[in-house]
C-alpha atoms as a PDB file:
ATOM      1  CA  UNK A   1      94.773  83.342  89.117  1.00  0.00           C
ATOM      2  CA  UNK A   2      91.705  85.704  88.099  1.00  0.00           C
ATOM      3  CA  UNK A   3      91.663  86.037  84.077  1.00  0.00           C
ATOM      4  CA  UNK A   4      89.126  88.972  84.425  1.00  0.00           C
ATOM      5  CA  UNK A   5      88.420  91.343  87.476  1.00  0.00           C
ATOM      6  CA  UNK A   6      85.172  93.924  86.841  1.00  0.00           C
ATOM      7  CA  UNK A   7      84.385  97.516  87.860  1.00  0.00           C
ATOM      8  CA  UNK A   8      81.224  99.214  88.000  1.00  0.00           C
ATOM      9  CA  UNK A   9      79.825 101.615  85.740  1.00  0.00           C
ATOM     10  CA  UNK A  10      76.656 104.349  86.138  1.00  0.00           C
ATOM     11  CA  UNK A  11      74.965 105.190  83.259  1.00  0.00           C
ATOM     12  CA  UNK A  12      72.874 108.205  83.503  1.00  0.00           C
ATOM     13  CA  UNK A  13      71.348 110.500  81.887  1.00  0.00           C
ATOM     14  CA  UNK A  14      70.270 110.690  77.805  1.00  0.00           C
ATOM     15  CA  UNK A  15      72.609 111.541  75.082  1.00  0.00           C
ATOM     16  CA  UNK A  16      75.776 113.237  74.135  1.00  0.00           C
ATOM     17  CA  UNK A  17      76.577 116.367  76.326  1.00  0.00           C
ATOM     18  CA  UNK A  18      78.201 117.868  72.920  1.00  0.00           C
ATOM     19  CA  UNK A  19      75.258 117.684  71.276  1.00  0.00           C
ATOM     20  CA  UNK A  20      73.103 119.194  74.255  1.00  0.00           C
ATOM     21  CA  UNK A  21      72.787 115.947  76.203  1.00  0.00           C
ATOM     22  CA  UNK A  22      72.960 115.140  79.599  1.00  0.00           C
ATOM     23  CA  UNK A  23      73.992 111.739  79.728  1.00  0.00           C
ATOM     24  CA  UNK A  24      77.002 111.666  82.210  1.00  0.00           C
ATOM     25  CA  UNK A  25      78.505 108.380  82.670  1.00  0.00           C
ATOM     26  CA  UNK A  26      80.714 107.614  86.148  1.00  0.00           C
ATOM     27  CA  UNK A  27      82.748 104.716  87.109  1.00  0.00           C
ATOM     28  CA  UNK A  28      83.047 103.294  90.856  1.00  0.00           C
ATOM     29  CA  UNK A  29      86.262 104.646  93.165  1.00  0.00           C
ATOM     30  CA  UNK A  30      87.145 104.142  96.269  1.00  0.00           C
ATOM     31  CA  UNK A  31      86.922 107.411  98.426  1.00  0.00           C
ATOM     32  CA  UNK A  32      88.923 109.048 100.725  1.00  0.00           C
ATOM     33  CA  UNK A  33      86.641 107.539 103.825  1.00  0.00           C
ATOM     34  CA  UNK A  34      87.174 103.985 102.381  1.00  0.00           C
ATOM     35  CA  UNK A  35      83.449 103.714 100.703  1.00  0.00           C
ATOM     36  CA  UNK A  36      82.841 103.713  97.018  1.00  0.00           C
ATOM     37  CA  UNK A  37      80.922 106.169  94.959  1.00  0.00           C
ATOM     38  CA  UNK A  38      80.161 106.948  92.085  1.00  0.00           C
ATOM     39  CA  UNK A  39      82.434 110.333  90.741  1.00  0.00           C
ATOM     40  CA  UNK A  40      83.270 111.586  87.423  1.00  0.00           C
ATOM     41  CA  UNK A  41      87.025 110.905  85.774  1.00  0.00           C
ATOM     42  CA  UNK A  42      88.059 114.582  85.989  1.00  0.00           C
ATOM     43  CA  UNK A  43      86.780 114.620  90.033  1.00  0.00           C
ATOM     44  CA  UNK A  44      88.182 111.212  90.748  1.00  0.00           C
ATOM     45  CA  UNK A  45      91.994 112.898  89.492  1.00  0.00           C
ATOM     46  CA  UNK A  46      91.682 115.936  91.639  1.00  0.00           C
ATOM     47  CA  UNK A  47      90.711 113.614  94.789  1.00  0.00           C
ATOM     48  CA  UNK A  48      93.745 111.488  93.778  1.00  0.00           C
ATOM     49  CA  UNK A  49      90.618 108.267  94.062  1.00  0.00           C
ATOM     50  CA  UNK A  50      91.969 104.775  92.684  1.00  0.00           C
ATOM     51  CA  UNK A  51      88.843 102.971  90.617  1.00  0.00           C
ATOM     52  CA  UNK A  52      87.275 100.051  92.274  1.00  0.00           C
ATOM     53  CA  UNK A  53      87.873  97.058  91.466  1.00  0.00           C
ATOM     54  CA  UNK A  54      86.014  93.328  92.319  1.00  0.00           C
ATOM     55  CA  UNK A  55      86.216  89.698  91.756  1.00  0.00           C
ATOM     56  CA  UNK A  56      83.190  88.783  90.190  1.00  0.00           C
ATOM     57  CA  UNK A  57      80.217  90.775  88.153  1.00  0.00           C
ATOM     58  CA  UNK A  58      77.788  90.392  91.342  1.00  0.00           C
ATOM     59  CA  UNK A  59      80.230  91.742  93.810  1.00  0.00           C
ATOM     60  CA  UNK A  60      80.538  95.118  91.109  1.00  0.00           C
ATOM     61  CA  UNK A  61      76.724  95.332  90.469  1.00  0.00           C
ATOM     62  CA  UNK A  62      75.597  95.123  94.123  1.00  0.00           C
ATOM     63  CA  UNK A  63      78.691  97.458  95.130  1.00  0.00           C
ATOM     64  CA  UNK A  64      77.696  99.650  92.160  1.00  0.00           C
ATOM     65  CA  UNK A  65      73.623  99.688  93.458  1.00  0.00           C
ATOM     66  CA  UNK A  66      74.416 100.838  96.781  1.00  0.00           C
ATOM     67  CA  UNK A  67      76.753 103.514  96.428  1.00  0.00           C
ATOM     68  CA  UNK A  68      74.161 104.755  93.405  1.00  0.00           C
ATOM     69  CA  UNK A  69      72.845 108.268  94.141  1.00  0.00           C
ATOM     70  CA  UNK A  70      71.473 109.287  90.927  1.00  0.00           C
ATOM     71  CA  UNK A  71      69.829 106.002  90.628  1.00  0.00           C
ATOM     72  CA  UNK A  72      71.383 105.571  87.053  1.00  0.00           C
ATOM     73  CA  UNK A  73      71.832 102.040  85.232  1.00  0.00           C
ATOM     74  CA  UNK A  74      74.632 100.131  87.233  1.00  0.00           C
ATOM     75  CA  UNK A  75      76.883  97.218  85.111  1.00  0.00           C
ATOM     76  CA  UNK A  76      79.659  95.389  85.889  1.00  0.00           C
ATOM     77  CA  UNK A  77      82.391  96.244  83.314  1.00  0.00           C
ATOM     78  CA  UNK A  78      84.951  93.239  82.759  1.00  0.00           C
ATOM     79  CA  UNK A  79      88.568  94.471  83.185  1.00  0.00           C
ATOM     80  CA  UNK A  80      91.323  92.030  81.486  1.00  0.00           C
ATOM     81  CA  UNK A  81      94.578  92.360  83.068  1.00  0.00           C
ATOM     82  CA  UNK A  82      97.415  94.225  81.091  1.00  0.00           C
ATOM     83  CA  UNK A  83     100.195  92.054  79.784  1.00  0.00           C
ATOM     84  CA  UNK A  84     102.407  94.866  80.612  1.00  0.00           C
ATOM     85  CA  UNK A  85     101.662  94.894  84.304  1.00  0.00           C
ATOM     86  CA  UNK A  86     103.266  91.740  86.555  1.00  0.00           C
ATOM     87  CA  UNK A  87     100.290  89.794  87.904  1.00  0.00           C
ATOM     88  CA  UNK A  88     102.396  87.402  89.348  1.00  0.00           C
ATOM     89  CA  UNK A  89     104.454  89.968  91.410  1.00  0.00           C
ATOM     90  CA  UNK A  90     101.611  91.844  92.516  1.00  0.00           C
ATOM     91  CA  UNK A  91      99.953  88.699  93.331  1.00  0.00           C
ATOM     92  CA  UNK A  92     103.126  87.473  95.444  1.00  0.00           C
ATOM     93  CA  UNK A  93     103.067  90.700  97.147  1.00  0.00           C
ATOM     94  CA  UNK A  94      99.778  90.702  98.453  1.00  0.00           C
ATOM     95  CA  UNK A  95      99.575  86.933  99.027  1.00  0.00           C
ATOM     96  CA  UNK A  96     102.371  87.190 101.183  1.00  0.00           C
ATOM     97  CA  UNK A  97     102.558  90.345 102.582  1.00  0.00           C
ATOM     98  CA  UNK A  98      98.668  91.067 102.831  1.00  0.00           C
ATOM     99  CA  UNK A  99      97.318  87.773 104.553  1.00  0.00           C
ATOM    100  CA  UNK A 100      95.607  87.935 107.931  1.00  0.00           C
ATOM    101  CA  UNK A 101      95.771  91.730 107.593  1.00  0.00           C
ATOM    102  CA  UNK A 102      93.156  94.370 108.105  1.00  0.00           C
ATOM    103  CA  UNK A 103      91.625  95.195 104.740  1.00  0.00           C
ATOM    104  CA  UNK A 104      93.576  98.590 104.780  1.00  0.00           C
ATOM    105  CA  UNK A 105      96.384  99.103 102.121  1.00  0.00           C
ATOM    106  CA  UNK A 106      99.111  96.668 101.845  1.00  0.00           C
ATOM    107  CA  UNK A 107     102.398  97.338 103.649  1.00  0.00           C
ATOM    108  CA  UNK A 108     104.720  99.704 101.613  1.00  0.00           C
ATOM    109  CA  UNK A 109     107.868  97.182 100.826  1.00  0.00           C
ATOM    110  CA  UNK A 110     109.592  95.420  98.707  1.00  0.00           C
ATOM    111  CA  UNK A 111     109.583  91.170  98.226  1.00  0.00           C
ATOM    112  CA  UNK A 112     112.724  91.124 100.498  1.00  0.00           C
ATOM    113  CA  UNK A 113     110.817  92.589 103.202  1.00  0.00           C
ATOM    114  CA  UNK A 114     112.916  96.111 103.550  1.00  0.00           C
ATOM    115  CA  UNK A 115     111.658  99.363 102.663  1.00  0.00           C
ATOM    116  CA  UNK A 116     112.659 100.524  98.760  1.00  0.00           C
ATOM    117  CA  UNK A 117     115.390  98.407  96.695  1.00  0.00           C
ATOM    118  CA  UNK A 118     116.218  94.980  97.383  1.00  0.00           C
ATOM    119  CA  UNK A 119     120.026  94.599  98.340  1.00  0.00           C
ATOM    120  CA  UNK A 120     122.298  93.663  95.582  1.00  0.00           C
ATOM    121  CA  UNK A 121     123.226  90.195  95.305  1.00  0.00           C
ATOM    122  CA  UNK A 122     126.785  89.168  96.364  1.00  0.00           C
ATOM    123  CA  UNK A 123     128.717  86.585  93.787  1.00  0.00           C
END
């Protein structure tokens, strides 16, 4: 399993806006289209945009460098996992239900294969 996934980050601009700055820094989403770009938190909430995520630090930098428009500073931002969250289900889910798929989203159902709660197990 993947300890650390990364994201990509634009950097752009000089200083703090409070202060009479411009700097304005954007992550990476996926848009509606399917592409990534680079869009600000409060845009990427209205637009309903999940962040993009990669696999390694190469895969975020040269995603991050072509979907730059304001030719800002582009780094690949590590991403740990949250305990919280269950890897291993998520994993199982997309292992099994994702393989040999079009790289669309994954099919909306549960582990049991039906659509919203699994049955309830008979004794």
């Amino acid at each position: 399993m993947v300890d650390t996934i990364y994201s990509a980050m634009e950097f752009y601009g000089k200083d703090d806006p409070y202060f009479g700055g411009t700097a304005a820094d954007w992550a990476l989403y996926k848009t509606e289209d399917g592409g990534n770009a680079f869009v600000s938190a409060a845009d990427a909430q209205r637009r309903k945009l999940v962040m993009a995520y990669f696999p390694t630090e190469a895969e975020a930098e040269k995603a991050g460098a072509a979907a730059s428009t304001r030719k800002g500073s582009i780094s690949a931002v590590p991403i740990k996992p949250r305990l919280e969250v269950p890897t291993a289900q998520i994993a199982w889910i997309i292992g099994n239900k994702h393989v040999g798929e079009e790289d669309g989203e994954p099919p909306r159902s549960s582990p049991t294969g039906q659509k919203g709660r699994a049955p309830p197990t008979r004794i």
